[in-house]
Every structure is written in structure tokens, then in C-alpha cells.
N, C-alpha and C. Protein backbone atom coordinates (compact mmCIF):
# COMPACT_ATOMS: atom_id res chain seq x y z
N UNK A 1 -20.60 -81.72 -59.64
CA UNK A 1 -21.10 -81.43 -58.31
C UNK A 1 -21.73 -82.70 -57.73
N UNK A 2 -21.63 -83.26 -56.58
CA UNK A 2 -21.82 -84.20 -55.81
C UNK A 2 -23.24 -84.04 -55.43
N UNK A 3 -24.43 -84.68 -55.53
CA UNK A 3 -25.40 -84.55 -55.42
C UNK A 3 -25.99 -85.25 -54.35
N UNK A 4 -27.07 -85.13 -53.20
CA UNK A 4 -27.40 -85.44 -51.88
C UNK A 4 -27.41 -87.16 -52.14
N UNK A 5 -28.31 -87.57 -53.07
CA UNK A 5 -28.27 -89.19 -53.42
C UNK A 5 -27.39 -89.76 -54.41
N UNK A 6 -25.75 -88.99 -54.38
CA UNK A 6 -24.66 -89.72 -55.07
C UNK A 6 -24.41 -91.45 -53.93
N UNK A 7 -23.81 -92.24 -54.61
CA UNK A 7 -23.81 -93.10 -53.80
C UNK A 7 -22.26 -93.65 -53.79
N UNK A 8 -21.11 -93.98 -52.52
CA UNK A 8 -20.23 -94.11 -53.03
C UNK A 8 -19.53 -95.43 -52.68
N UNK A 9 -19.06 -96.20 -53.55
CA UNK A 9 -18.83 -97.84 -53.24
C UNK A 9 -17.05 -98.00 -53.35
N UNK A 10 -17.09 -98.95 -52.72
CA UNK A 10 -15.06 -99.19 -52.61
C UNK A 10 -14.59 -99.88 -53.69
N UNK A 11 -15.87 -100.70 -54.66
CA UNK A 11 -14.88 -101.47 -55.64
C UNK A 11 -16.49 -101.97 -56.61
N UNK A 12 -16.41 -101.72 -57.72
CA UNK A 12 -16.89 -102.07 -58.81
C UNK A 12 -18.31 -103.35 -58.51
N UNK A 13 -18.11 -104.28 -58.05
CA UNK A 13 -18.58 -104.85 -57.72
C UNK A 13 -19.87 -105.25 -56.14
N UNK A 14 -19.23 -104.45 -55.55
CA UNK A 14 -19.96 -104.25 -54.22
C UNK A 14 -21.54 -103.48 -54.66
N UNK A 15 -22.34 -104.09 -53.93
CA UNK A 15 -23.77 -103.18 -53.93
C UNK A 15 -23.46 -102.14 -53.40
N UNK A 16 -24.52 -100.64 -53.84
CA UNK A 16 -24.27 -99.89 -53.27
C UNK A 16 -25.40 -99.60 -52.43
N UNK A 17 -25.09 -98.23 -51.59
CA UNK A 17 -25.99 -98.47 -50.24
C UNK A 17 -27.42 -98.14 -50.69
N UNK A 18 -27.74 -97.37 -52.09
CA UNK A 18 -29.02 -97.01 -52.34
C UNK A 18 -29.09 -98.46 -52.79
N UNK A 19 -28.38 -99.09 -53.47
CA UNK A 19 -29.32 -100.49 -53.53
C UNK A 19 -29.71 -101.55 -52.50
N UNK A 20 -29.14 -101.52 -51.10
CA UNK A 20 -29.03 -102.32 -50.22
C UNK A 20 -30.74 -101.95 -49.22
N UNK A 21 -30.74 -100.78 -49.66
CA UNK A 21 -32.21 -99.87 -48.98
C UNK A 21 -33.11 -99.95 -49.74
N UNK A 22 -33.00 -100.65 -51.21
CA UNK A 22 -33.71 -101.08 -51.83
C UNK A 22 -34.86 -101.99 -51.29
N UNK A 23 -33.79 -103.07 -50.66
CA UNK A 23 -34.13 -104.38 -49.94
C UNK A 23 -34.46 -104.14 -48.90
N UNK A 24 -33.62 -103.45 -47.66
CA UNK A 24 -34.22 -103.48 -46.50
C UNK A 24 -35.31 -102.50 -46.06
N UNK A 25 -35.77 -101.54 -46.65
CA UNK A 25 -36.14 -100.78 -46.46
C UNK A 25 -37.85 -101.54 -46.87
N UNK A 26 -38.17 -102.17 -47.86
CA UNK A 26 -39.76 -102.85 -47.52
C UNK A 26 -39.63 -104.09 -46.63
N UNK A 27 -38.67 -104.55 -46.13
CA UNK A 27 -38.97 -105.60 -45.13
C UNK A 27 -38.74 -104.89 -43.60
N UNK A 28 -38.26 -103.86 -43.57
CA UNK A 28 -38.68 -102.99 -42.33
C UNK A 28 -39.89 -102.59 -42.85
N UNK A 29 -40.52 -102.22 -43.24
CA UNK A 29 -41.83 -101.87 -43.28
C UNK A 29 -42.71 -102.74 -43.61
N UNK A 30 -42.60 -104.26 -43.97
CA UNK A 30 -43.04 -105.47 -43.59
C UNK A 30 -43.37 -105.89 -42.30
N UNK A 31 -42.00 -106.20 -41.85
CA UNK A 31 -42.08 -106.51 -40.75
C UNK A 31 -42.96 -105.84 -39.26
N UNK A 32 -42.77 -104.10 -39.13
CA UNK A 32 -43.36 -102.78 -39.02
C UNK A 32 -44.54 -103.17 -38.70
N UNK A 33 -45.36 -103.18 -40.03
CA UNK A 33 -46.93 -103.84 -40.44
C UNK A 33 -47.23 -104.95 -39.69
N UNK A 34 -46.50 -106.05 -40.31
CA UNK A 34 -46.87 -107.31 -39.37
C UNK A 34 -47.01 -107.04 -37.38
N UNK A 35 -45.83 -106.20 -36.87
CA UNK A 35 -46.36 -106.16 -35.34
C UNK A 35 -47.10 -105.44 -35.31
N UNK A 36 -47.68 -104.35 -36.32
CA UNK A 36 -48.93 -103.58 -35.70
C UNK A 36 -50.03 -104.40 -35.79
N UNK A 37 -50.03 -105.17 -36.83
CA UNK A 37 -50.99 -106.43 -37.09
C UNK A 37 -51.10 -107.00 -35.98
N UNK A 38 -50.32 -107.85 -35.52
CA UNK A 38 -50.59 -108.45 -34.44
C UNK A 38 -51.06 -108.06 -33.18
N UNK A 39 -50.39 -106.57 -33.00
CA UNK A 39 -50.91 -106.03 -31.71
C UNK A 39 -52.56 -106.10 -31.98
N UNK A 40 -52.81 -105.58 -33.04
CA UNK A 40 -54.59 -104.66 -33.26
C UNK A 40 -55.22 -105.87 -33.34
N UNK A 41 -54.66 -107.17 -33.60
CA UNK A 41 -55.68 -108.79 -33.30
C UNK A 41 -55.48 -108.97 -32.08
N UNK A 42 -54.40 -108.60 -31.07
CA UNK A 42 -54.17 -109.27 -29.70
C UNK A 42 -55.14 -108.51 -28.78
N UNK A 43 -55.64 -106.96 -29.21
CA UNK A 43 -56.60 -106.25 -29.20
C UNK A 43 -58.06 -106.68 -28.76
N UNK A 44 -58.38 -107.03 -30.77
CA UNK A 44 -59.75 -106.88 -30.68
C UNK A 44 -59.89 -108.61 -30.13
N UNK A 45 -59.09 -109.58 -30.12
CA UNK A 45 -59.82 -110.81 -29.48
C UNK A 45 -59.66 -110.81 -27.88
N UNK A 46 -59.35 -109.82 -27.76
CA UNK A 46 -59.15 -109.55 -25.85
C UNK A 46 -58.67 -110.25 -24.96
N UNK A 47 -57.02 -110.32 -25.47
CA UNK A 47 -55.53 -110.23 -24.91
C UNK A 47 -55.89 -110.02 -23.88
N UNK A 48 -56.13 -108.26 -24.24
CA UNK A 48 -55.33 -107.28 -22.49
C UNK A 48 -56.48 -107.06 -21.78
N UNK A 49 -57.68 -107.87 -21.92
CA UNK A 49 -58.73 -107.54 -21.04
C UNK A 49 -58.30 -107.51 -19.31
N UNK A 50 -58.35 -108.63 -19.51
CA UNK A 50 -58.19 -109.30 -17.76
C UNK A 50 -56.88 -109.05 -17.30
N UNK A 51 -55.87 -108.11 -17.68
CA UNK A 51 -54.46 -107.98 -16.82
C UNK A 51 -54.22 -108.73 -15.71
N UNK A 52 -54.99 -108.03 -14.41
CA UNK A 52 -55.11 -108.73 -13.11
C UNK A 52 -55.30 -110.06 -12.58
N UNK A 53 -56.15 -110.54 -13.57
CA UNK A 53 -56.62 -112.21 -13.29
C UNK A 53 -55.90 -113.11 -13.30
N UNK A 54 -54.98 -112.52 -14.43
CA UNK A 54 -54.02 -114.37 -14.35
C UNK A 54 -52.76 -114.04 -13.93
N UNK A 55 -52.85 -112.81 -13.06
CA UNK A 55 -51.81 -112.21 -11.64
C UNK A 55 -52.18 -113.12 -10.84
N UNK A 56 -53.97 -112.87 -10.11
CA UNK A 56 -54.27 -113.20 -9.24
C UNK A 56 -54.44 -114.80 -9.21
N UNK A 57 -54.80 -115.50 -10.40
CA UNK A 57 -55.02 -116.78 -10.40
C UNK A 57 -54.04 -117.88 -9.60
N UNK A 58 -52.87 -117.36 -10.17
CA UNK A 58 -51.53 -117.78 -10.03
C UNK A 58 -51.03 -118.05 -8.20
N UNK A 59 -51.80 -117.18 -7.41
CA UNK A 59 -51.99 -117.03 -5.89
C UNK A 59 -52.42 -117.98 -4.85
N UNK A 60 -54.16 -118.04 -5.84
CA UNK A 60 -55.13 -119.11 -5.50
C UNK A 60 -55.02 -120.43 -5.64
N UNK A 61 -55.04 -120.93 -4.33
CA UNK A 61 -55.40 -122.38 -4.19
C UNK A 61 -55.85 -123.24 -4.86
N UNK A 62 -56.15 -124.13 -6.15
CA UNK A 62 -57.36 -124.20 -6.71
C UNK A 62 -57.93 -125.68 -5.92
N UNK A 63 -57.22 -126.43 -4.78
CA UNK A 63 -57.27 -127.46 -4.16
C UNK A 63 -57.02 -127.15 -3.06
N UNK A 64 -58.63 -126.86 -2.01
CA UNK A 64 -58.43 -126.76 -0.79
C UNK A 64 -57.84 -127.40 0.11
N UNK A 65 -57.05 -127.25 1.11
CA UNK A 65 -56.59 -128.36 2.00
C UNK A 65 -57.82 -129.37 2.57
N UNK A 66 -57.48 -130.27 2.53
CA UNK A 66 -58.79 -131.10 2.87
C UNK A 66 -59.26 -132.21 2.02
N UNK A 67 -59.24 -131.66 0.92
CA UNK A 67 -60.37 -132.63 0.45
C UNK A 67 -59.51 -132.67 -0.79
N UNK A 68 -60.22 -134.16 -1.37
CA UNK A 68 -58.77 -135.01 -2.07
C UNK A 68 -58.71 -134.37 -3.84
């Protein structure tokens, strides 16, 4: 009887797919980790404070006409 985690390969030699999920399966959840990481530091050193400001900065003059 064929069981839910039989695994089935084309030739003797080929990895099979439970072994290939071996591998990818902790570097997706590496990787996973690492952007939640980064988000929760882009966070707490206050990234997304100021949204608007460096909208608005970008607008402003910072060299009035006039004066050198």
C-alpha cells in the first residue's frame, strides 16, 4: 500500500523530493526569519516614523531665491 510520504524518483540516482525539502525547507524559514528580523529593527529604530516628511522635504526649497 502506497503511503501519504512514499516518495517517487525517475532513476536511482536523482534526489528525492522528501530529500530536496530537506534543504529548502530551513532556508525558507531562514530566510522567513531574517525579513521579519529586519522589519521588527526597521521598527524599533524608527524607519516608519516620519512617512510624510521626506514626501514633503523633497518639495521644499532648501535655497531661497535670492540669496547665494
Amino acid at each position: 500500500m502506497a503511503g501519504l510520504w512514499q516518495v517517487y524518483s525517475t532513476s536511482p540516482g536523482e534526489h528525492s523530493v522528501m530529500a530536496t525539502l530537506v534543504y529548502l525547507l530551513p532556508i525558507a524559514l531562514f530566510l522567513g526569519a531574517l525579513g521579519l528580523g529586519a522589519f521588527l529593527w526597521a521598527l524599533r529604530t524608527g524607519q516608519y516614523d516620519d512617512l510624510d516628511g521626506a514626501a514633503e522635504r523633497v518639495l521644499i526649497d532648501a535655497d531661497p531665491k535670492g540669496e547665494p
